[in-house]
Protein backbone atom coordinates (compact mmCIF):
# COMPACT_ATOMS: atom_id res chain seq x y z
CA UNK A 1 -98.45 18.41 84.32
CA UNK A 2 -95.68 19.53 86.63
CA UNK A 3 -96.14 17.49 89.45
CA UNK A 4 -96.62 14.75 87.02
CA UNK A 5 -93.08 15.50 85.41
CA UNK A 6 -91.91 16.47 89.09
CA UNK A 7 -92.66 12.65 90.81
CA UNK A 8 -91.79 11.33 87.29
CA UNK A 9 -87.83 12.66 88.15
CA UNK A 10 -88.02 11.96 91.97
CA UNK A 11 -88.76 8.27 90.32
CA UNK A 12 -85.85 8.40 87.88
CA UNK A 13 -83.90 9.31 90.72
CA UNK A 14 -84.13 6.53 92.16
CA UNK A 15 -87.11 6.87 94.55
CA UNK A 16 -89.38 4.73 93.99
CA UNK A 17 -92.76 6.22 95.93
CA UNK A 18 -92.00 9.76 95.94
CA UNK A 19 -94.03 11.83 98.96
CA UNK A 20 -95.65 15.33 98.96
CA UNK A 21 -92.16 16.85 100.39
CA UNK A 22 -90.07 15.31 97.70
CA UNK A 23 -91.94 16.43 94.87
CA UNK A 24 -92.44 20.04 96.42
CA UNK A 25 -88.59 20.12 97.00
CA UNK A 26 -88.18 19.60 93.20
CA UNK A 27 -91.06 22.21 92.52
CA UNK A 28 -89.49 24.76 94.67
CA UNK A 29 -86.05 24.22 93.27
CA UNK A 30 -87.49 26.29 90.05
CA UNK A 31 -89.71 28.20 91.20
CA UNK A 32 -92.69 26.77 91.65
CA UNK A 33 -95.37 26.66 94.37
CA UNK A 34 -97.34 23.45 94.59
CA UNK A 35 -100.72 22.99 95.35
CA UNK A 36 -101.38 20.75 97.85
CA UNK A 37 -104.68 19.47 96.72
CA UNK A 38 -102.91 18.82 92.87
CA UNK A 39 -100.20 17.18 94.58
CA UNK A 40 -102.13 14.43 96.72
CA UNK A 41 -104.14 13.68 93.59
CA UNK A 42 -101.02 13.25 91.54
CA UNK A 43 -99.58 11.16 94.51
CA UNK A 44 -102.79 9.07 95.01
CA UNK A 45 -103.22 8.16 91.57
CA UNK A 46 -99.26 7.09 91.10
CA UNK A 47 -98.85 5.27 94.35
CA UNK A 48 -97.81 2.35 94.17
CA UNK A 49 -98.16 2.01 90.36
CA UNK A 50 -94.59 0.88 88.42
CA UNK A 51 -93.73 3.94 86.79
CA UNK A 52 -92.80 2.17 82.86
CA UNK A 53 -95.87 0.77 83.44
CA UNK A 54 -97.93 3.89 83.56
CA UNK A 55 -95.57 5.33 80.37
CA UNK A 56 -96.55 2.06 78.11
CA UNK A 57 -99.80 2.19 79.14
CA UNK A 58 -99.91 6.21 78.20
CA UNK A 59 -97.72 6.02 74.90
CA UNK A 60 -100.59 3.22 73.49
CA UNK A 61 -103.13 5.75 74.44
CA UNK A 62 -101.44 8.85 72.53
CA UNK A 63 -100.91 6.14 69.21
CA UNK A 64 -105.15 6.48 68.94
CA UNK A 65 -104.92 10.35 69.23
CA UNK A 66 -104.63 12.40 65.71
CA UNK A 67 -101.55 14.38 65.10
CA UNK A 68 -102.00 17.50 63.61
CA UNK A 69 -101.09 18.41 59.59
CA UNK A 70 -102.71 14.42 58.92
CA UNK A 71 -105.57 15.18 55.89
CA UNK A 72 -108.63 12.51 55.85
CA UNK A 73 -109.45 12.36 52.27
CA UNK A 74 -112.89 11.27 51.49
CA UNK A 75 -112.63 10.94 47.83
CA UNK A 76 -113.68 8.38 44.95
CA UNK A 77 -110.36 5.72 44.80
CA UNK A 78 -109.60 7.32 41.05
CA UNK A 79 -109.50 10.55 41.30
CA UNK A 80 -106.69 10.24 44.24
CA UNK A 81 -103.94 9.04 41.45
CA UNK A 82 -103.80 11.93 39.93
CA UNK A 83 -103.41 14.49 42.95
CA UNK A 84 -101.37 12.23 43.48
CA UNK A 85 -99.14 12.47 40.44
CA UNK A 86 -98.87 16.36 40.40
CA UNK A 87 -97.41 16.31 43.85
CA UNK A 88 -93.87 15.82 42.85
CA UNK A 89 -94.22 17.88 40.18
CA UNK A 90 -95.39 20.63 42.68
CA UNK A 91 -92.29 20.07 44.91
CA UNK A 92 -90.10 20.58 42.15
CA UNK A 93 -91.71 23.97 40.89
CA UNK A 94 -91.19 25.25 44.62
CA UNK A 95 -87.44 23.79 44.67
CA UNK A 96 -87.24 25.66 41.18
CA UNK A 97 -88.70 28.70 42.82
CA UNK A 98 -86.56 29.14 45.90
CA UNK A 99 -83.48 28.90 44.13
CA UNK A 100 -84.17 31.65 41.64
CA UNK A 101 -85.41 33.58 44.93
CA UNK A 102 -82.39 33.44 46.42
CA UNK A 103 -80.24 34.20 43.18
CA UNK A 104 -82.43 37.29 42.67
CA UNK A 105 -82.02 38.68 45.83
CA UNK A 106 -77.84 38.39 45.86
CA UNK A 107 -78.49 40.42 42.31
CA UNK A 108 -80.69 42.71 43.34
CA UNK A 109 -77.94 44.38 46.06
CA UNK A 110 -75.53 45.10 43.47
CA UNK A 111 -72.37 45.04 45.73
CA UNK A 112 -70.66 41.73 47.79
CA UNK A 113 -70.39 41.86 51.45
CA UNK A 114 -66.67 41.42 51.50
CA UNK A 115 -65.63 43.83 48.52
């Protein structure tokens, strides 16, 4: 991934074919020691390739991938109303919840901070 981010700057910066030396100068500027076998891969595979082209064609790929936290719910078409109907009601029980938390705990101390 870092040479891939490295020749994507040396591209935003105006190069348009970046070489081995230009990406290793941006490696080396944080640290980095490139491998040289990495490198020519990530060089052969981008050369001559329009950058925004390779980003469009990589964003349409990452639409099809998953994100995490999404639920697949396999259930019968009625029984998802009514989950779906106690959700708000959930949401307000833990709004209800956290405020009484937080007025408990300013009790609890028994003195103010600036007194």
């Amino acid at each position: 991934m870092r040479y891939v981010a490295s020749y994507l700057l040396a591209a935003l910066g105006g190069n348009s074919s970046p070489s081995a030396k230009d990406i290793k100068k941006i490696l080396d500027s944080v640290g980095i020691e490139a491998d040289d076998d990495r490198l020519n891969k990530v060089i052969s595979e981008l050369n001559g390739k329009n950058i925004e082209d390779v980003i469009a064609q990589g964003v349409g790929k990452l639409a099809s991938v998953p994100a995490g936290g999404a639920v697949v719910a396999s259930a019968a078409p009625g029984s998802a109303a009514p989950a779906a109907g106690s959700a708000p009601a959930a949401a307000e029980e833990k709004k209800d919840e956290k405020k009484e938390e937080s007025e408990e705990s300013d009790d609890d101390m028994g003195f103010g901070l600036f007194d």
